[in-house]
C-alpha atoms as a PDB file:
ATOM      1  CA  UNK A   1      65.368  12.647  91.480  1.00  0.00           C
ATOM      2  CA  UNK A   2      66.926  13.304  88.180  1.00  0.00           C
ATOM      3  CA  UNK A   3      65.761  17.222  88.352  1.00  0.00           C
ATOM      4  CA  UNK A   4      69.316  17.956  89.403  1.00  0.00           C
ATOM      5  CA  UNK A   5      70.130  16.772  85.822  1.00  0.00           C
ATOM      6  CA  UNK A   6      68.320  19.222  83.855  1.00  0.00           C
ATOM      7  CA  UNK A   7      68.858  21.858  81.740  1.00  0.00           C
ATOM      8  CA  UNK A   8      67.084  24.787  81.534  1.00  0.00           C
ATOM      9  CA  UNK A   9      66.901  27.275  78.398  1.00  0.00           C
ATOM     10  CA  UNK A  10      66.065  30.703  77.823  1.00  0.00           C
ATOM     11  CA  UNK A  11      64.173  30.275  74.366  1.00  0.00           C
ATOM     12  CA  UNK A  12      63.820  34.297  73.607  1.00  0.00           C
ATOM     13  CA  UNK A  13      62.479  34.369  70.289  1.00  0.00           C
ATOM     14  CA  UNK A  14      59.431  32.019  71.571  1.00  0.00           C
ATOM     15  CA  UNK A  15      59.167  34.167  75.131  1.00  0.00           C
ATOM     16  CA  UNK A  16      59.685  30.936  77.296  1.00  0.00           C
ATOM     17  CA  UNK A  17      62.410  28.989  79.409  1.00  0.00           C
ATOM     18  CA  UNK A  18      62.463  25.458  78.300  1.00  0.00           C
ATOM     19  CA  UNK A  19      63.202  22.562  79.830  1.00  0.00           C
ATOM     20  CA  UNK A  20      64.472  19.200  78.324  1.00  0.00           C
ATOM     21  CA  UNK A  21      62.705  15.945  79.839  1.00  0.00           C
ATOM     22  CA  UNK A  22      64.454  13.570  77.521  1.00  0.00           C
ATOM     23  CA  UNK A  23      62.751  11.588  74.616  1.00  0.00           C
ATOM     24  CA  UNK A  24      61.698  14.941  73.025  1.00  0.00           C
ATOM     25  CA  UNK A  25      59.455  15.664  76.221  1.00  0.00           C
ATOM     26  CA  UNK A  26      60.083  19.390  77.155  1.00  0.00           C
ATOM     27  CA  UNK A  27      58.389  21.534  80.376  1.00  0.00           C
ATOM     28  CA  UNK A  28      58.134  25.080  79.739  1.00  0.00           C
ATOM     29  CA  UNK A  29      57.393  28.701  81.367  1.00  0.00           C
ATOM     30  CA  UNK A  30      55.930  31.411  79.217  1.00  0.00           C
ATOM     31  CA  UNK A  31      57.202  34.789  79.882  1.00  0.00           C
ATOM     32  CA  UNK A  32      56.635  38.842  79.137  1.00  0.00           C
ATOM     33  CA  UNK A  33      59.410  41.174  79.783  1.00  0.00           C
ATOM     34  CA  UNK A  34      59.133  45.056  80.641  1.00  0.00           C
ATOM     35  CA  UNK A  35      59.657  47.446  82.969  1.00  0.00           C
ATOM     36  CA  UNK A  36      62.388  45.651  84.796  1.00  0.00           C
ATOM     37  CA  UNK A  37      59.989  42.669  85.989  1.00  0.00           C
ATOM     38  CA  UNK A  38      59.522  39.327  84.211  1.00  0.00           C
ATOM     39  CA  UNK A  39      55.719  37.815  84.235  1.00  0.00           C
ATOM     40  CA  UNK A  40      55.137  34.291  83.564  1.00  0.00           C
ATOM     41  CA  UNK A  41      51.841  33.952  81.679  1.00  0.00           C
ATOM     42  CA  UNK A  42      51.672  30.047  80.751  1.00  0.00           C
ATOM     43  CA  UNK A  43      53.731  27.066  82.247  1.00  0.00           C
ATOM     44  CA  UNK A  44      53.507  23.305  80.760  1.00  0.00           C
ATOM     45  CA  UNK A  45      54.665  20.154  82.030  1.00  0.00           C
ATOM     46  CA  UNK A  46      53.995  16.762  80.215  1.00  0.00           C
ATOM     47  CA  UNK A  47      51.299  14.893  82.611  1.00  0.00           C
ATOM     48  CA  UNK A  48      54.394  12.393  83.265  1.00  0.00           C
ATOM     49  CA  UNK A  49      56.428  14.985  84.811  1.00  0.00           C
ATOM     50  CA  UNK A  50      53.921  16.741  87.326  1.00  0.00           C
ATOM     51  CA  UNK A  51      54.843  16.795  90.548  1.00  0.00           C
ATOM     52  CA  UNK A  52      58.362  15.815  90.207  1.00  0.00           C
ATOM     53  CA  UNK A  53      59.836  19.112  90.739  1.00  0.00           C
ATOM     54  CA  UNK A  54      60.563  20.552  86.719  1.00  0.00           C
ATOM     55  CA  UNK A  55      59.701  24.172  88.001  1.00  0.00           C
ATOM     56  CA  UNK A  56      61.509  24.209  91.083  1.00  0.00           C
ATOM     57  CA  UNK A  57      64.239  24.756  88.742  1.00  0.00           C
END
């Protein structure tokens, strides 16, 4: 699985840890900070990528 490959990116000013997919694909987690807790509101994943594992990351 090439999950073990990826990279995974803490993209503050959009609140939201990216991930790369390769050819300009990218997953991503939507996130609110505060009072010591993270919340993810929104995650993404190109309809190619489900179910391969991109958030077990």
């Amino acid at each position: 699985m090439q999950s073990n490959h990826l990279r995974i990116r803490d993209n503050a000013d959009l609140h939201r840890f990216e991930i790369d997919l390769g050819n300009g694909s990218r997953a991503f987690a939507q996130y609110m900070l505060g009072h010591g807790k993270i919340v993810f509101t929104h995650t993404e994943v190109p309809k190619d990528h489900e179910g391969k594992g991109s958030a077990l990351r």
